[in-house]
Protein backbone atom coordinates (compact mmCIF):
# COMPACT_ATOMS: atom_id res chain seq x y z
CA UNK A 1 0.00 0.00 0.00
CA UNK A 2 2.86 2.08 0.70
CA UNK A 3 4.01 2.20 -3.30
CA UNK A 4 1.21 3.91 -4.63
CA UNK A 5 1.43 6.81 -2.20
CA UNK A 6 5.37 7.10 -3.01
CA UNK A 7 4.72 6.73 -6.93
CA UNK A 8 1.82 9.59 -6.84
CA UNK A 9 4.20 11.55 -4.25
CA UNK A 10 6.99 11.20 -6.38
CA UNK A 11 4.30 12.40 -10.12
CA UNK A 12 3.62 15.50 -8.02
CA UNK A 13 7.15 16.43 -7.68
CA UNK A 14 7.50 16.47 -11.44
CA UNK A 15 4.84 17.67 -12.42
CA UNK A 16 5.62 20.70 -9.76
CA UNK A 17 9.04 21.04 -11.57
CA UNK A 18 7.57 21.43 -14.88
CA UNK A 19 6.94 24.96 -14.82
CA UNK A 20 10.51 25.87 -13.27
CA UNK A 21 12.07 23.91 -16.44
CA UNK A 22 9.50 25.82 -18.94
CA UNK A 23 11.00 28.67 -17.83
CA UNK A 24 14.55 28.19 -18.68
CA UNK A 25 14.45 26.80 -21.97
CA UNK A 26 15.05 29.23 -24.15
CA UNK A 27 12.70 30.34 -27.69
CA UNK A 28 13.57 28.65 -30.56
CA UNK A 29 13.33 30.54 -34.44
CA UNK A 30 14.05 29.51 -37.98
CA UNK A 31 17.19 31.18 -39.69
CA UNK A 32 18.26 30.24 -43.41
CA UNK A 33 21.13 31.02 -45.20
CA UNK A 34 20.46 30.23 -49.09
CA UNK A 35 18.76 26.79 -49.30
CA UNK A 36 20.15 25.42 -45.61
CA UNK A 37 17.76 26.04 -42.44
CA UNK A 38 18.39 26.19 -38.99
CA UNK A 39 16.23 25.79 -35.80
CA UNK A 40 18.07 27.94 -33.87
CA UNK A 41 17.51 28.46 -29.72
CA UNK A 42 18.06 32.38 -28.82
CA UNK A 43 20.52 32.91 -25.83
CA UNK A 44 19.35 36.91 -25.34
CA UNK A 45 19.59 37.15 -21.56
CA UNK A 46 22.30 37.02 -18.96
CA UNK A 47 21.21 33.61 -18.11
CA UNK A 48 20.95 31.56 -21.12
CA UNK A 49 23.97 33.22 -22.48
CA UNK A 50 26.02 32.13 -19.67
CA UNK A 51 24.49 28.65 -19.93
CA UNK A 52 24.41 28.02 -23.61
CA UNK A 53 24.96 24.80 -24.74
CA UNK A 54 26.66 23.41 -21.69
CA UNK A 55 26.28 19.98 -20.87
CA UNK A 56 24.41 19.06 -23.72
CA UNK A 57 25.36 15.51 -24.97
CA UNK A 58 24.15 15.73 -28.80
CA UNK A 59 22.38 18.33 -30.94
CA UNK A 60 20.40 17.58 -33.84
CA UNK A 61 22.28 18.66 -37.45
CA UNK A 62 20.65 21.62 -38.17
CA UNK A 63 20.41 22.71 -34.68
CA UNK A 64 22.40 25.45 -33.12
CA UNK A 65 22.05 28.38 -30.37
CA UNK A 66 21.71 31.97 -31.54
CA UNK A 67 23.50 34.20 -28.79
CA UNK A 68 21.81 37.81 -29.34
CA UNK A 69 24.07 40.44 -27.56
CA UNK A 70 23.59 44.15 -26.37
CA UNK A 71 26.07 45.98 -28.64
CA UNK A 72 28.29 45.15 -31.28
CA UNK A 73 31.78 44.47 -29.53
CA UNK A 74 34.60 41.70 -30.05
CA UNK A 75 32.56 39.59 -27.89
CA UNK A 76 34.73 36.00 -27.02
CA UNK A 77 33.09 32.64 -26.65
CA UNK A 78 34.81 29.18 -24.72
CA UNK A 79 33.95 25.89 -23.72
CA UNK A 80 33.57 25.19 -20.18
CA UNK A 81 31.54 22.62 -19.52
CA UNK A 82 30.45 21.91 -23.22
CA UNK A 83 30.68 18.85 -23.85
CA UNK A 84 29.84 18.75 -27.83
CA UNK A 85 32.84 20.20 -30.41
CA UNK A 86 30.88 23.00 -32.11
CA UNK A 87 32.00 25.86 -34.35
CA UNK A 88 30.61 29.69 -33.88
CA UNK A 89 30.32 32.18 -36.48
CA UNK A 90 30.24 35.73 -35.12
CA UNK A 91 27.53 38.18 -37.20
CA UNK A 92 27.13 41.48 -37.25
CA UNK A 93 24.15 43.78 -37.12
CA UNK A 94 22.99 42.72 -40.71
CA UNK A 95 23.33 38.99 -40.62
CA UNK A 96 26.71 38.87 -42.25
CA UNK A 97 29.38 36.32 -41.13
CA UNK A 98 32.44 37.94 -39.39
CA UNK A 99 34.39 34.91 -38.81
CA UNK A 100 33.95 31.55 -37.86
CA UNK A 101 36.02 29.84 -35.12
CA UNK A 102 36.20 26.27 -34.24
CA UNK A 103 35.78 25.36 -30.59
CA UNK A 104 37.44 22.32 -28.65
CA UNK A 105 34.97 20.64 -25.86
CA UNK A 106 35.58 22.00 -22.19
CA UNK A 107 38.04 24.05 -23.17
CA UNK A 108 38.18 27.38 -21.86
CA UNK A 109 40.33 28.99 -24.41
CA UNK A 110 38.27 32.42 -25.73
CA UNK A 111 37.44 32.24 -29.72
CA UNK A 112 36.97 36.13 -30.19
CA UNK A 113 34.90 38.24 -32.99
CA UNK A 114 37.49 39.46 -35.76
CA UNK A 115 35.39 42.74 -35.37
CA UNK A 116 32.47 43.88 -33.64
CA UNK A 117 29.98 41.65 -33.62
CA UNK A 118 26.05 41.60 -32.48
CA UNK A 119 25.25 37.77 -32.53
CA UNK A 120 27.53 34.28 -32.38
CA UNK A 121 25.97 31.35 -33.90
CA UNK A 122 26.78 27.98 -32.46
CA UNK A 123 26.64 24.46 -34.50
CA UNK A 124 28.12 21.51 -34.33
CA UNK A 125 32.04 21.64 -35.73
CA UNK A 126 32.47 21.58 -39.08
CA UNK A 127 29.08 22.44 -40.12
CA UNK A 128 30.08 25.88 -41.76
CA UNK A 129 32.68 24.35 -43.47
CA UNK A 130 30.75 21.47 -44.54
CA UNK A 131 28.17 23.86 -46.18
CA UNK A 132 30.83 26.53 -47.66
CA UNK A 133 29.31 29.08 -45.63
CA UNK A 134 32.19 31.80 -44.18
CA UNK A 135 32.92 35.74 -44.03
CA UNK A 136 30.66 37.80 -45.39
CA UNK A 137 27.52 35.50 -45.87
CA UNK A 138 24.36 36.57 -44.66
CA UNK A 139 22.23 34.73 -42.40
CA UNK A 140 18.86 35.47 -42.66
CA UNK A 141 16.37 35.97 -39.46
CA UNK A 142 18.94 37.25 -36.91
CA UNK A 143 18.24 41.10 -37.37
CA UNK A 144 14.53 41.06 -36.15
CA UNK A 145 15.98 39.34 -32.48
CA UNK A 146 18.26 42.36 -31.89
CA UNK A 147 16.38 44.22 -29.19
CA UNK A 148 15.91 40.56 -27.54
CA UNK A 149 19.13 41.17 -26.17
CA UNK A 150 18.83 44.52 -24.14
């Protein structure tokens, strides 16, 4: 009698928890460059930017995280606790790729903007290069998310 009481004990818990985990995952939008889409989630706050993909075990193919800062600087991304190589591609306020950098798991060496830059753009290594995709392309959907990040 005692392990139905502990099971529907234990249901309430999670089901208590679920709003507290809706909370931190983050939006998700569509960006294309050319033919290729991406399901992107937007790091705009403190929070998920410090988080990003840490700990994260897999991520689909055309899945990355779309880190929307406050101003255009020679903002510097790193590894720590990440366990997934992944490759970043700093944009500026139009969508246009600065520079991409490849990124070693848990790591904490910095892979900086060649200029300023006003979002990073974080797949899994290699998938730039895979696609032929490097300075000066545009990305298209990024623009519209720049006041997320304020």
């Amino acid at each position: 009698m005692t392990a139905l009481p502990l099971r529907c004990a234990a249901l309430l818990a999670a089901l208590v928890a679920l709003p507290a985990a809706a909370e931190t995952q983050m939006p998700v939008t569509e960006l294309t460059i050319g033919m290729f889409r991406i399901e992107a989630e937007v790091a705009a706050n403190d929070e998920h930017r410090q988080r990003g993909l840490m700990q994260r075990k897999a991520m689909p193919a055309n899945r990355g995280m779309l880190f929307v800062f406050t101003e255009p600087q020679r903002h510097c991304m790193w590894m720590k606790n990440t366990l997934l190589p992944l490759s970043v591609a700093f944009l500026d306020d139009e969508g246009r790729i600065v520079n991409v950098e490849d990124m070693k798991p848990q790591t904490e060496d910095n892979h900086c903007a060649a200029k300023p830059a006003r979002f990073a753009l974080e797949m899994n290594q290699g998938w730039f290069r895979q696609k032929g995709l490097g300075a000066g392309v545009k990305i298209n959907g990024v623009t519209p998310l720049a006041g997320y990040g304020r």
